[in-house]
C-alpha atoms as a PDB file:
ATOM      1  CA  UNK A   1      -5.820  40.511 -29.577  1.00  0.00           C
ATOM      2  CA  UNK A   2      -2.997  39.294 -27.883  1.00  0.00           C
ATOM      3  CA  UNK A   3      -4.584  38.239 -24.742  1.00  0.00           C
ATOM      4  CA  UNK A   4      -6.236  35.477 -27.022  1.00  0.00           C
ATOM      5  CA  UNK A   5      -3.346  34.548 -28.586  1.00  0.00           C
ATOM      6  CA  UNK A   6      -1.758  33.850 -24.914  1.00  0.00           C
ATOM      7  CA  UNK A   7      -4.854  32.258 -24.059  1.00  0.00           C
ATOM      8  CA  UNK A   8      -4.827  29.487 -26.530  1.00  0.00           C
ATOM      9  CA  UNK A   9      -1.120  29.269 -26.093  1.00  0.00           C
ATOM     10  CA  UNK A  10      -2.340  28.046 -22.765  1.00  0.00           C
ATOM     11  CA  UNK A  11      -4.833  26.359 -23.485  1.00  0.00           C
ATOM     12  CA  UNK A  12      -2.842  24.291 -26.473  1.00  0.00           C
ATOM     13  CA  UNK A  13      -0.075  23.551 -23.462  1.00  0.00           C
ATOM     14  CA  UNK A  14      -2.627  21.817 -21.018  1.00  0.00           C
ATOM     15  CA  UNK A  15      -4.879  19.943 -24.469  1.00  0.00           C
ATOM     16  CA  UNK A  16      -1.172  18.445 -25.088  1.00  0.00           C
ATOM     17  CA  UNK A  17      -0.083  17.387 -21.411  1.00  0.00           C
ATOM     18  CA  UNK A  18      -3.457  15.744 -21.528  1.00  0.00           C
ATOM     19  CA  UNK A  19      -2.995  14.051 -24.436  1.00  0.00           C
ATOM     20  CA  UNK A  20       0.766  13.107 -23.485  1.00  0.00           C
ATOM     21  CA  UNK A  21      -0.718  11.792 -19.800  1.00  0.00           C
ATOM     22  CA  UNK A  22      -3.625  10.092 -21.605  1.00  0.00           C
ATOM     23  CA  UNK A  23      -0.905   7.590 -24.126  1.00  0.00           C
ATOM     24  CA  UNK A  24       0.992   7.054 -20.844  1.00  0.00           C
ATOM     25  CA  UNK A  25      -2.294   5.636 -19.051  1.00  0.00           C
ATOM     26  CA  UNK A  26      -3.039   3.707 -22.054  1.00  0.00           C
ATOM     27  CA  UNK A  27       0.857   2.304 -22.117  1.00  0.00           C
ATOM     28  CA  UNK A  28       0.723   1.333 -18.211  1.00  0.00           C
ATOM     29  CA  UNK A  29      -2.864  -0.508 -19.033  1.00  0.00           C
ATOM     30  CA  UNK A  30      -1.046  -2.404 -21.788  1.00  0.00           C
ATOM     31  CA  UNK A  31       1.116  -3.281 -19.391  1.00  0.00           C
ATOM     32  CA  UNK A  32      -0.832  -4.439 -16.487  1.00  0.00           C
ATOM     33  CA  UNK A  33      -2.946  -6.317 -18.785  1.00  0.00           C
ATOM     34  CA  UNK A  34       0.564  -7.993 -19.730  1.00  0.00           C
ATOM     35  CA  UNK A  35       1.425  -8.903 -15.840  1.00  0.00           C
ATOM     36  CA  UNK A  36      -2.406 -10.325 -15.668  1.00  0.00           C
ATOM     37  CA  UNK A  37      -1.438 -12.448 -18.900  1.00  0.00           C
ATOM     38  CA  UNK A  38       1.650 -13.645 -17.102  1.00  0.00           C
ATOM     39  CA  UNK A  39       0.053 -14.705 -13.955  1.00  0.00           C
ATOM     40  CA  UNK A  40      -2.336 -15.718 -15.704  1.00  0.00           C
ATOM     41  CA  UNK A  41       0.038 -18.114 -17.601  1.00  0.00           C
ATOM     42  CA  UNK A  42       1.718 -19.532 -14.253  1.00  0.00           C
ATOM     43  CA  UNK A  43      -1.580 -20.444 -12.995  1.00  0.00           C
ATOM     44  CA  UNK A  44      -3.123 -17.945 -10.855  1.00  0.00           C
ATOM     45  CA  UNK A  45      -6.833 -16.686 -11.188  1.00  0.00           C
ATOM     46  CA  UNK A  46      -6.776 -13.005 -12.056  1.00  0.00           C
ATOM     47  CA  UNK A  47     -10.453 -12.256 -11.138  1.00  0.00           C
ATOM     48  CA  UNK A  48      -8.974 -13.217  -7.694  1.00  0.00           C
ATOM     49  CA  UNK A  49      -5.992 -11.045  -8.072  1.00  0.00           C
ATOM     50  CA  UNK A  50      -8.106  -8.260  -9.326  1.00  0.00           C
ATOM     51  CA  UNK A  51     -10.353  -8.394  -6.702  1.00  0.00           C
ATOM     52  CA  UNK A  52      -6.917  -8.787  -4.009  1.00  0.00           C
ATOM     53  CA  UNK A  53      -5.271  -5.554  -5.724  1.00  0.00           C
ATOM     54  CA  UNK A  54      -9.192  -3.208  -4.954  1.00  0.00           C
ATOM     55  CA  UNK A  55      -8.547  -4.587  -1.244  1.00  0.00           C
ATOM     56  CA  UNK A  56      -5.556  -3.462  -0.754  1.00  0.00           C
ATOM     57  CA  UNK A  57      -6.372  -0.163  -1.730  1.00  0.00           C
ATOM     58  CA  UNK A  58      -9.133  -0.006   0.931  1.00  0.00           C
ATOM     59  CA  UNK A  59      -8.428   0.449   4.312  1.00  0.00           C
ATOM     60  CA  UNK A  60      -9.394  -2.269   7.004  1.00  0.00           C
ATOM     61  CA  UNK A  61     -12.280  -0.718   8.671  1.00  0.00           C
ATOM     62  CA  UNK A  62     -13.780  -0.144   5.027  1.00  0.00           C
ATOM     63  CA  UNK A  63     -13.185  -3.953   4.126  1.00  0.00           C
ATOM     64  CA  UNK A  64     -14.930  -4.938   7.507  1.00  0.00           C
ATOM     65  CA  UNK A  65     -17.713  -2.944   6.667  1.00  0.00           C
ATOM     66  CA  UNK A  66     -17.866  -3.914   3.582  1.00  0.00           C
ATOM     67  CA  UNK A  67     -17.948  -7.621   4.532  1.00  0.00           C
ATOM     68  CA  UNK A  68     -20.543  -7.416   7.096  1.00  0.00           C
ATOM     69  CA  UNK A  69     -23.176  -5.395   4.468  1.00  0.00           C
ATOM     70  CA  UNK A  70     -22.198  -8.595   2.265  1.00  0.00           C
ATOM     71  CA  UNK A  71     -22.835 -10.969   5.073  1.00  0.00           C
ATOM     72  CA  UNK A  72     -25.765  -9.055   5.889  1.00  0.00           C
ATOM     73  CA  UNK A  73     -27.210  -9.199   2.609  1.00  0.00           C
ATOM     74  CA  UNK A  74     -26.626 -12.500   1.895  1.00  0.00           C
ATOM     75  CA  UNK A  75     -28.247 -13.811   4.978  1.00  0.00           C
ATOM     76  CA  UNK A  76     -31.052 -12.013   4.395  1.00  0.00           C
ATOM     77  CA  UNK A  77     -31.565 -13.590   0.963  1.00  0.00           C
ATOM     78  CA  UNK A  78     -30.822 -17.453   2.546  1.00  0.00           C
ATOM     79  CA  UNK A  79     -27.488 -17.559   0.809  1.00  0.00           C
ATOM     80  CA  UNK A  80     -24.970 -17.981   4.268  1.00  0.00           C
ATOM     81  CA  UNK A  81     -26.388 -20.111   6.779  1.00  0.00           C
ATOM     82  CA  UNK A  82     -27.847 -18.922  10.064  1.00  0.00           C
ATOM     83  CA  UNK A  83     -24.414 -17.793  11.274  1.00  0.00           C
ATOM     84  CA  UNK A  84     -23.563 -14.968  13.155  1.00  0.00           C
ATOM     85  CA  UNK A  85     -23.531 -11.369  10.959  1.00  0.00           C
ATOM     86  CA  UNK A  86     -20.868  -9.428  11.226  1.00  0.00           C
ATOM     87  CA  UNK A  87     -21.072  -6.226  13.025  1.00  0.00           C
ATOM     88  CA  UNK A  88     -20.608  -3.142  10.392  1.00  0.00           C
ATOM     89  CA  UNK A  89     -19.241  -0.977  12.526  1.00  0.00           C
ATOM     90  CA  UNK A  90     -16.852  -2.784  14.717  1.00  0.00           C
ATOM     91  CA  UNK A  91     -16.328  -5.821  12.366  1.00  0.00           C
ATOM     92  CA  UNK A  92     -16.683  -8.362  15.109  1.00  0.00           C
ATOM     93  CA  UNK A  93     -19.264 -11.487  15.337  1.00  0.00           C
ATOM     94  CA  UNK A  94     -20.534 -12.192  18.610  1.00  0.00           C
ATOM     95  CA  UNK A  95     -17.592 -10.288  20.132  1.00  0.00           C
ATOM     96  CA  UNK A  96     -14.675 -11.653  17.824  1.00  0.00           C
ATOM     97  CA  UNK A  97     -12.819  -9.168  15.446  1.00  0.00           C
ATOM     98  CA  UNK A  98     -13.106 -11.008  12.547  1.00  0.00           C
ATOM     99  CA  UNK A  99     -10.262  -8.579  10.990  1.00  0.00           C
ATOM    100  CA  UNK A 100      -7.714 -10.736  12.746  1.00  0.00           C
ATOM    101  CA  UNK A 101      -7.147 -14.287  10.773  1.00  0.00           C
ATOM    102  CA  UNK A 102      -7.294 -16.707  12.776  1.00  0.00           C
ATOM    103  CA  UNK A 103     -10.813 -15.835  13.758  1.00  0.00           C
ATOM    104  CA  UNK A 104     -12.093 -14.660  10.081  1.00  0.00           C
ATOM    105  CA  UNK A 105     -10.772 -18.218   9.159  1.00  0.00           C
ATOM    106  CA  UNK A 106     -13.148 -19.688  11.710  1.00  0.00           C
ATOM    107  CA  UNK A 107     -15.995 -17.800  10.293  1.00  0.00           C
ATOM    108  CA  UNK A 108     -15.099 -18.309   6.548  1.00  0.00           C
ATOM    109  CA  UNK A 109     -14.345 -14.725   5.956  1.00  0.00           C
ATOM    110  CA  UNK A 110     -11.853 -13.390   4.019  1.00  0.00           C
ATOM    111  CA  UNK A 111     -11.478 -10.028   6.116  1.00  0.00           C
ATOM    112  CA  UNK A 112      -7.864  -9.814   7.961  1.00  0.00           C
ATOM    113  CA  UNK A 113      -6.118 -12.144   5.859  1.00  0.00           C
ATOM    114  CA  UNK A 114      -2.937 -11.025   5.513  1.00  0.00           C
ATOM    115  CA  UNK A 115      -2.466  -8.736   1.606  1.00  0.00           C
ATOM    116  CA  UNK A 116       0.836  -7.448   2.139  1.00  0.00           C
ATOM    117  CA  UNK A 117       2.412  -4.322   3.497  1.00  0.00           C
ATOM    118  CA  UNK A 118       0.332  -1.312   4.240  1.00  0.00           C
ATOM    119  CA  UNK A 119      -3.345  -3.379   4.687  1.00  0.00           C
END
């Protein structure tokens, strides 16, 4: 009889840990929405900013890849002119890496502009 008793000991630990972790998340959401509102507020388009803080979290050769399925995609359905695709593997067009800015500028892609430290 005891073994259950330790058992939902345990199991009463983790449920509140949980529920202690779970009113943190909610607390940092409240507060991210906050920063949004802020930005927001000072004139800066958080569906851009939103979309900034997902790439960052990628990796480079993801966002290339990425970007050329996108290019891809659209071309196919007449939305990009008849431009050059980007390669999904390498991320270059017709030999240029379009991951460095100068040359994604040139092709009017937003892979390799510059998102800050670590990207």
């Amino acid at each position: 009889m005891s073994d259950i008793g330790i058992g939902r000991e345990q199991l009463r630990a983790f449920i509140e840990r949980i529920e202690r972790l779970e009113e943190e998340k909610a607390a940092i959401a409240d507060d991210i929405k906050e920063v949004y509102a802020e930005a927001k507020a000072t004139g800066f388009d958080t569906k851009v900013m939103r979309r900034v803080v997902k790439l960052r979290k990628e990796n480079a050769q993801e966002r290339a890849e990425f970007e050329a399925i996108l290019d891809l995609y659209m071309h196919a359905l007449g939305m990009i002119d008849d431009a050059a695709v980007a390669d999904p593997e390498t991320g270059e067009v017709d030999g240029e890496d379009l991951r460095e800015p100068t040359r994604a500028a040139r092709h009017g892609s937003p892979v390799g502009f510059d998102l800050g430290p670590g990207v």
